[in-house]
C-alpha atoms as a PDB file:
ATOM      1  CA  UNK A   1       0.000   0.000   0.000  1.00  0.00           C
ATOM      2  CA  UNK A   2       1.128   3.497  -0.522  1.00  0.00           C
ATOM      3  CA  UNK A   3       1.750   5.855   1.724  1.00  0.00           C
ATOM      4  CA  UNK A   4      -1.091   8.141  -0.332  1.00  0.00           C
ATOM      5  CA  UNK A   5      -3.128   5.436   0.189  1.00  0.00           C
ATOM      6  CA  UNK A   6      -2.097   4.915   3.908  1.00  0.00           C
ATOM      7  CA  UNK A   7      -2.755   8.485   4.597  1.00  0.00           C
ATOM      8  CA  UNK A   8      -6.474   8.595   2.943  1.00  0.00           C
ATOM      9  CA  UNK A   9      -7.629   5.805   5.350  1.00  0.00           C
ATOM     10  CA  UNK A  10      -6.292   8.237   8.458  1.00  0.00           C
ATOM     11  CA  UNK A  11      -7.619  10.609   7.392  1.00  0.00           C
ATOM     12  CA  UNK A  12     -10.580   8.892   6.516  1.00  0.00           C
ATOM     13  CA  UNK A  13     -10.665   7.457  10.027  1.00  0.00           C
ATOM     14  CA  UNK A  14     -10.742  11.584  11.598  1.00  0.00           C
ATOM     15  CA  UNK A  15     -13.632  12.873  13.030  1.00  0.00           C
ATOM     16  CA  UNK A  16     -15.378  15.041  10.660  1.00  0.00           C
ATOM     17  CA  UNK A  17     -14.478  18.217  11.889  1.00  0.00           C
ATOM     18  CA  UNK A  18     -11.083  17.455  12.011  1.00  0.00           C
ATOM     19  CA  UNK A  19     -11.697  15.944   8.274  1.00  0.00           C
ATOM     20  CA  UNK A  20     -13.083  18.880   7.355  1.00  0.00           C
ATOM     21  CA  UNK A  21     -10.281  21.343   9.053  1.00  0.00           C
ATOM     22  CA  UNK A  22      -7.534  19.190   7.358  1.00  0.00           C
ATOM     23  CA  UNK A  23      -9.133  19.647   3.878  1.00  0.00           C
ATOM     24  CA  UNK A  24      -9.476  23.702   4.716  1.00  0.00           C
ATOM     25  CA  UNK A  25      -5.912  23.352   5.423  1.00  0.00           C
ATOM     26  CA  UNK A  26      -4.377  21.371   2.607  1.00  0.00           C
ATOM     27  CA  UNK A  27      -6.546  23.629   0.207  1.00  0.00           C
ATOM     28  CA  UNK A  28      -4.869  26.402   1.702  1.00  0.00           C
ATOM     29  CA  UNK A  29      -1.139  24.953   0.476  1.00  0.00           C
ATOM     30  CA  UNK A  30      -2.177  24.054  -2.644  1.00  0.00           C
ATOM     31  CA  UNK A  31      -2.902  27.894  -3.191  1.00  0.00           C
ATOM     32  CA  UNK A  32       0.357  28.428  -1.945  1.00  0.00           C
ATOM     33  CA  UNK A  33       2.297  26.876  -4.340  1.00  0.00           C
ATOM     34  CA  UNK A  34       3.356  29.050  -6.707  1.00  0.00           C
ATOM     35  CA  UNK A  35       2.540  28.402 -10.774  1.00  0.00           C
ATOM     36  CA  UNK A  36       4.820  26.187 -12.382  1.00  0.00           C
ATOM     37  CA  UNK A  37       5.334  26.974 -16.621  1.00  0.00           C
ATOM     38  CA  UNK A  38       4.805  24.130 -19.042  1.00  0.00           C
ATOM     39  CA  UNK A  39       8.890  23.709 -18.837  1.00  0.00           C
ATOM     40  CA  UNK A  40       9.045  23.668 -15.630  1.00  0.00           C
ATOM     41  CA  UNK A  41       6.698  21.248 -15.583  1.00  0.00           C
ATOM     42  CA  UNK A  42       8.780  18.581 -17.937  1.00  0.00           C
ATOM     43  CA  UNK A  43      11.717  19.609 -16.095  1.00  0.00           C
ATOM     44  CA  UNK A  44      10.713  18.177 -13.228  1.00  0.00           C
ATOM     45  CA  UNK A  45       8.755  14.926 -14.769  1.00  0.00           C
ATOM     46  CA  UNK A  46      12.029  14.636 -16.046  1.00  0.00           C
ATOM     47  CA  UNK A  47      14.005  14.915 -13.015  1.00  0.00           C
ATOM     48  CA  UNK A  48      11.305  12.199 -11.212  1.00  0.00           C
ATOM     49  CA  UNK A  49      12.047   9.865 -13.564  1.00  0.00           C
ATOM     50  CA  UNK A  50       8.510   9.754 -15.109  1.00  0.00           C
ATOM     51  CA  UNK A  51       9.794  10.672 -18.635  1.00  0.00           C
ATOM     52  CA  UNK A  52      13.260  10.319 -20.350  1.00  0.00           C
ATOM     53  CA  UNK A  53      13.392  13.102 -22.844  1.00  0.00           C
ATOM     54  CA  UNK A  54      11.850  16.405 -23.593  1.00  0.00           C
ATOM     55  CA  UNK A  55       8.659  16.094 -26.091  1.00  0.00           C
ATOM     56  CA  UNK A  56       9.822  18.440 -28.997  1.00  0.00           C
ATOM     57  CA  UNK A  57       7.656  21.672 -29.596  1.00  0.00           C
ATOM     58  CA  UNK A  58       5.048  20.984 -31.948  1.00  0.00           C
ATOM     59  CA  UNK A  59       6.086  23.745 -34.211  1.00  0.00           C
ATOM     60  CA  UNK A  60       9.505  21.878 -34.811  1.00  0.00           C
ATOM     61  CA  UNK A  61       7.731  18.367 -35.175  1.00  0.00           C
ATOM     62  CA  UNK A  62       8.455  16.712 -38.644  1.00  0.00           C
ATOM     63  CA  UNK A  63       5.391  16.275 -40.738  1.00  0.00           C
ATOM     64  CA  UNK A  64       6.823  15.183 -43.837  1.00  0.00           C
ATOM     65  CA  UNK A  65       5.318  11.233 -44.032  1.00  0.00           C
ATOM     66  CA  UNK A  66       1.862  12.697 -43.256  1.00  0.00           C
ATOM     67  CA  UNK A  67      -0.651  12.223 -46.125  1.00  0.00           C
ATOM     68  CA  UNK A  68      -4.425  12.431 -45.402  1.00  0.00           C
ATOM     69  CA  UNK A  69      -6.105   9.050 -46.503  1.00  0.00           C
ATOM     70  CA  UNK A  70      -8.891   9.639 -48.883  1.00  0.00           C
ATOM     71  CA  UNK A  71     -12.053   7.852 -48.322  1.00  0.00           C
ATOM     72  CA  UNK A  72     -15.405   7.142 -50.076  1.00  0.00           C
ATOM     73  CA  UNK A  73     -18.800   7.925 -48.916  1.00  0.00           C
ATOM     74  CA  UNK A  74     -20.031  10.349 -46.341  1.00  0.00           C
ATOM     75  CA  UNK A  75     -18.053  12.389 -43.710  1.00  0.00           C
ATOM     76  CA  UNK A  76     -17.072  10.297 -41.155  1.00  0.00           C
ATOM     77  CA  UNK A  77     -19.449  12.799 -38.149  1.00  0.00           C
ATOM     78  CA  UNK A  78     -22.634  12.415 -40.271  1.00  0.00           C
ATOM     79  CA  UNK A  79     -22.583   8.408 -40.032  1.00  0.00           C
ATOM     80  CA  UNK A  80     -21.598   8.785 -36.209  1.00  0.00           C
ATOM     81  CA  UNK A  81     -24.841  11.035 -35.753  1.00  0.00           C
ATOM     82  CA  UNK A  82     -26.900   8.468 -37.643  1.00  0.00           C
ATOM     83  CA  UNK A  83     -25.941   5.393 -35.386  1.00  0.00           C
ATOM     84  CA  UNK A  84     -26.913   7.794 -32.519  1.00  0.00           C
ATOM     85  CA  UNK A  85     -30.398   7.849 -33.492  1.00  0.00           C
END
């Protein structure tokens, strides 16, 4: 078990005004921490371990195998709408 996971059933187990006073008070530090920018953001996935590399920008992404498949019949929306009905 994790120690999230260890900590929900405490807390779980609190009276509810002391449930209630220790969400009031970790709502109060997540307000406190400050904004974090998209790069900061990867930088510190990155630093956790939970990715290996930077994604590139999508601006500097290579699109040169794309081609759009052509296909027959109606658009693909107006035969979703009619299996709705």
């Amino acid at each position: 078990m994790s120690t999230v996971e260890k900590l929900y059933q405490e807390a779980m187990a609190l009276p509810p005004d002391d449930l209630q006073r220790l969400i009031e008070m970790l709502s109060q530090a997540e307000q406190a921490l400050p904004e974090m920018t998209e790069e900061e953001f990867q930088m510190r996935l990155m630093s956790d371990g939970i990715i290996s590399e930077l994604p590139k920008p999508l601006a500097e992404r290579e699109e040169e195998g794309f081609r759009p498949i052509q296909v027959q019949g109606q658009p693909l929306s107006e035969t979703i709408i009619e299996e709705r009905r």
